[in-house]
Protein backbone atom coordinates (compact mmCIF):
# COMPACT_ATOMS: atom_id res chain seq x y z
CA UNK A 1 117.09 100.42 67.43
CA UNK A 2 113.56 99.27 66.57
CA UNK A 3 110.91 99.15 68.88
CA UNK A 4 107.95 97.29 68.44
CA UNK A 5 104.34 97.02 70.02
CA UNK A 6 104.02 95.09 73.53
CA UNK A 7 100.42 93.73 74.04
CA UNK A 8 98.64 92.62 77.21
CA UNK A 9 95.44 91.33 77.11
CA UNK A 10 93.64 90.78 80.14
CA UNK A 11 90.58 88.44 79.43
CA UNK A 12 87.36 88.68 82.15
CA UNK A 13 84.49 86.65 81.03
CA UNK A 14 83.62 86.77 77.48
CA UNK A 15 85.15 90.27 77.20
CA UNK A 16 89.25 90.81 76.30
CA UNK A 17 91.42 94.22 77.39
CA UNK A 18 94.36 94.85 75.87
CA UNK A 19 96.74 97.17 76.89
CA UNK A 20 99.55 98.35 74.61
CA UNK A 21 103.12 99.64 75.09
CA UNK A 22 106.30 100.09 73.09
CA UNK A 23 108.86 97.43 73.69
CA UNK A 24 112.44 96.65 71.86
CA UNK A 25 110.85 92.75 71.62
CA UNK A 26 107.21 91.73 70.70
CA UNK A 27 105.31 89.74 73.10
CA UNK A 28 101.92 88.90 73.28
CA UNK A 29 100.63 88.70 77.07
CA UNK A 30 97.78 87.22 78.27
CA UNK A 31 96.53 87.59 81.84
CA UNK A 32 93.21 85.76 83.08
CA UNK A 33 91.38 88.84 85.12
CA UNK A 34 91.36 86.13 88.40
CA UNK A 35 94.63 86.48 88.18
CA UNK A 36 95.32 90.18 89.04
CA UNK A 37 95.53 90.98 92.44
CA UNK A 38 94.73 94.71 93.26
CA UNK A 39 96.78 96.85 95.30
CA UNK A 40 94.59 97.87 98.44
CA UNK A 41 93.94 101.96 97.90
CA UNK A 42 93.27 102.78 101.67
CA UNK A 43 94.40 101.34 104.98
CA UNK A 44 93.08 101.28 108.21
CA UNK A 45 95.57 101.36 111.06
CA UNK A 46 93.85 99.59 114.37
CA UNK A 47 95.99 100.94 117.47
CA UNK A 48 95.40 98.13 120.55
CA UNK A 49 97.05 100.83 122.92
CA UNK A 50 95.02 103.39 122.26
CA UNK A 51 91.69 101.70 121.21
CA UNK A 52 91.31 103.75 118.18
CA UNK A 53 91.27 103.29 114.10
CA UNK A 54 92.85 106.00 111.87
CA UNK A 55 91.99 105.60 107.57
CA UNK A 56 94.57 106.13 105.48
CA UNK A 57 95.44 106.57 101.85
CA UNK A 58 97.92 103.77 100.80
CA UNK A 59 100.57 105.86 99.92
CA UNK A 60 100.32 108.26 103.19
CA UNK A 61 103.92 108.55 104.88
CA UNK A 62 102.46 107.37 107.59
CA UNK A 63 101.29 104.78 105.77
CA UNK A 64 103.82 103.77 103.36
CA UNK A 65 100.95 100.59 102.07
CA UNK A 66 100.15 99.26 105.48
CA UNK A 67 104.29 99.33 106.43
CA UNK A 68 103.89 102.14 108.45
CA UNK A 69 106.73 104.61 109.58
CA UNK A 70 109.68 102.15 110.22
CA UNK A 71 108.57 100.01 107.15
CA UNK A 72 107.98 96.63 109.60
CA UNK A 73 103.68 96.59 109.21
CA UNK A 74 101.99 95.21 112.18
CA UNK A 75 103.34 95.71 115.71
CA UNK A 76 102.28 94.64 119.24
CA UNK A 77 101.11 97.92 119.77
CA UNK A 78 98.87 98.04 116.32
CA UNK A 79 98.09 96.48 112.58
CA UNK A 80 97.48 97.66 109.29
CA UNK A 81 94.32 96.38 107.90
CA UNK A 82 94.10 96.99 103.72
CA UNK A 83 90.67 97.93 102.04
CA UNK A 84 89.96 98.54 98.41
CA UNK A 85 87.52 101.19 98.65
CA UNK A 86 87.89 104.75 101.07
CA UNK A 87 84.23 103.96 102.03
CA UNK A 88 84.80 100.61 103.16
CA UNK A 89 87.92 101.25 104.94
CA UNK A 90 86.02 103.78 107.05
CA UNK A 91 82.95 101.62 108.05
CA UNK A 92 85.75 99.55 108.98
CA UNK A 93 87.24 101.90 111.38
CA UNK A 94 84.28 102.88 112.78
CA UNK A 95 83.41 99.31 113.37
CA UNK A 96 86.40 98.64 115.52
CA UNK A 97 87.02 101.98 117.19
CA UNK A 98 83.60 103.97 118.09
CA UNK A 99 84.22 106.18 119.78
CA UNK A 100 87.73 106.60 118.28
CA UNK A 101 88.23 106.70 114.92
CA UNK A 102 89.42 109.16 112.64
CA UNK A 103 91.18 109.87 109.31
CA UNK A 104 94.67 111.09 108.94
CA UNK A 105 94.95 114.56 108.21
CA UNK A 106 98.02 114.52 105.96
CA UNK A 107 96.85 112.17 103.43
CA UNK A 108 92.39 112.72 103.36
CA UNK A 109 91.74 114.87 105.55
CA UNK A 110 93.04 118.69 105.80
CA UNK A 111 96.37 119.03 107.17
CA UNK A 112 97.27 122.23 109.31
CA UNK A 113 100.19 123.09 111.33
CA UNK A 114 100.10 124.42 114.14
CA UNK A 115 100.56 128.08 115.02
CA UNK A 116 99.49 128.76 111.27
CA UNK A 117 96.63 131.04 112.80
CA UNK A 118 94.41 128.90 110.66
């Protein structure tokens, strides 16, 4: 079996990426950068029944990419709002919760069970 070079170039202005792999076929690739769509990196869950914001990473388990725990996203109770940067995502949280938001401890923050004596 012979394997051959797989190239994707990703073109943004006057300036081209390319991005190589092995693959059994050769193909040449080419993606206009307005054309990638970013994965959001943190998420912001906004909780209407308890007036409060909590930042997560996007691939937190309580997270799970703004799916949250039973995989369905938004809820009456709560939605997931997605953000590309931790900072933003944050502000954001602070913006719509005050005097309630937080970050979750499992995935930024510093996670500690309890009864660990610390």
């Amino acid at each position: 079996m012979f394997f051959r070079t797989e190239t994707i170039h990703l073109r943004r202005g006057g300036q081209q990426l390319s991005i190589g792999c092995e693959a059994e076929d050769a193909t040449t690739i080419v993606v206009d950068a307005d054309d990638v769509e970013l994965a959001p990196t943190h998420w912001v869950y906004r909780s209407f029944r308890h007036h409060s914001a909590k930042t997560h990473a996007a691939g937190c388990a309580n997270c799970r990419d703004g799916a949250g725990k039973k995989g369905g996203g938004g809820t009456v109770s709560g939605e997931w709002l997605p953000f590309y940067r931790l900072e933003d995502a944050m502000v954001a949280a602070e913006t719509l919760a005050p005097e309630r938001h937080s970050i979750c401890n499992m995935c930024i923050g510093e996670y500690r069970k309890l009864g660990s004596g610390r």
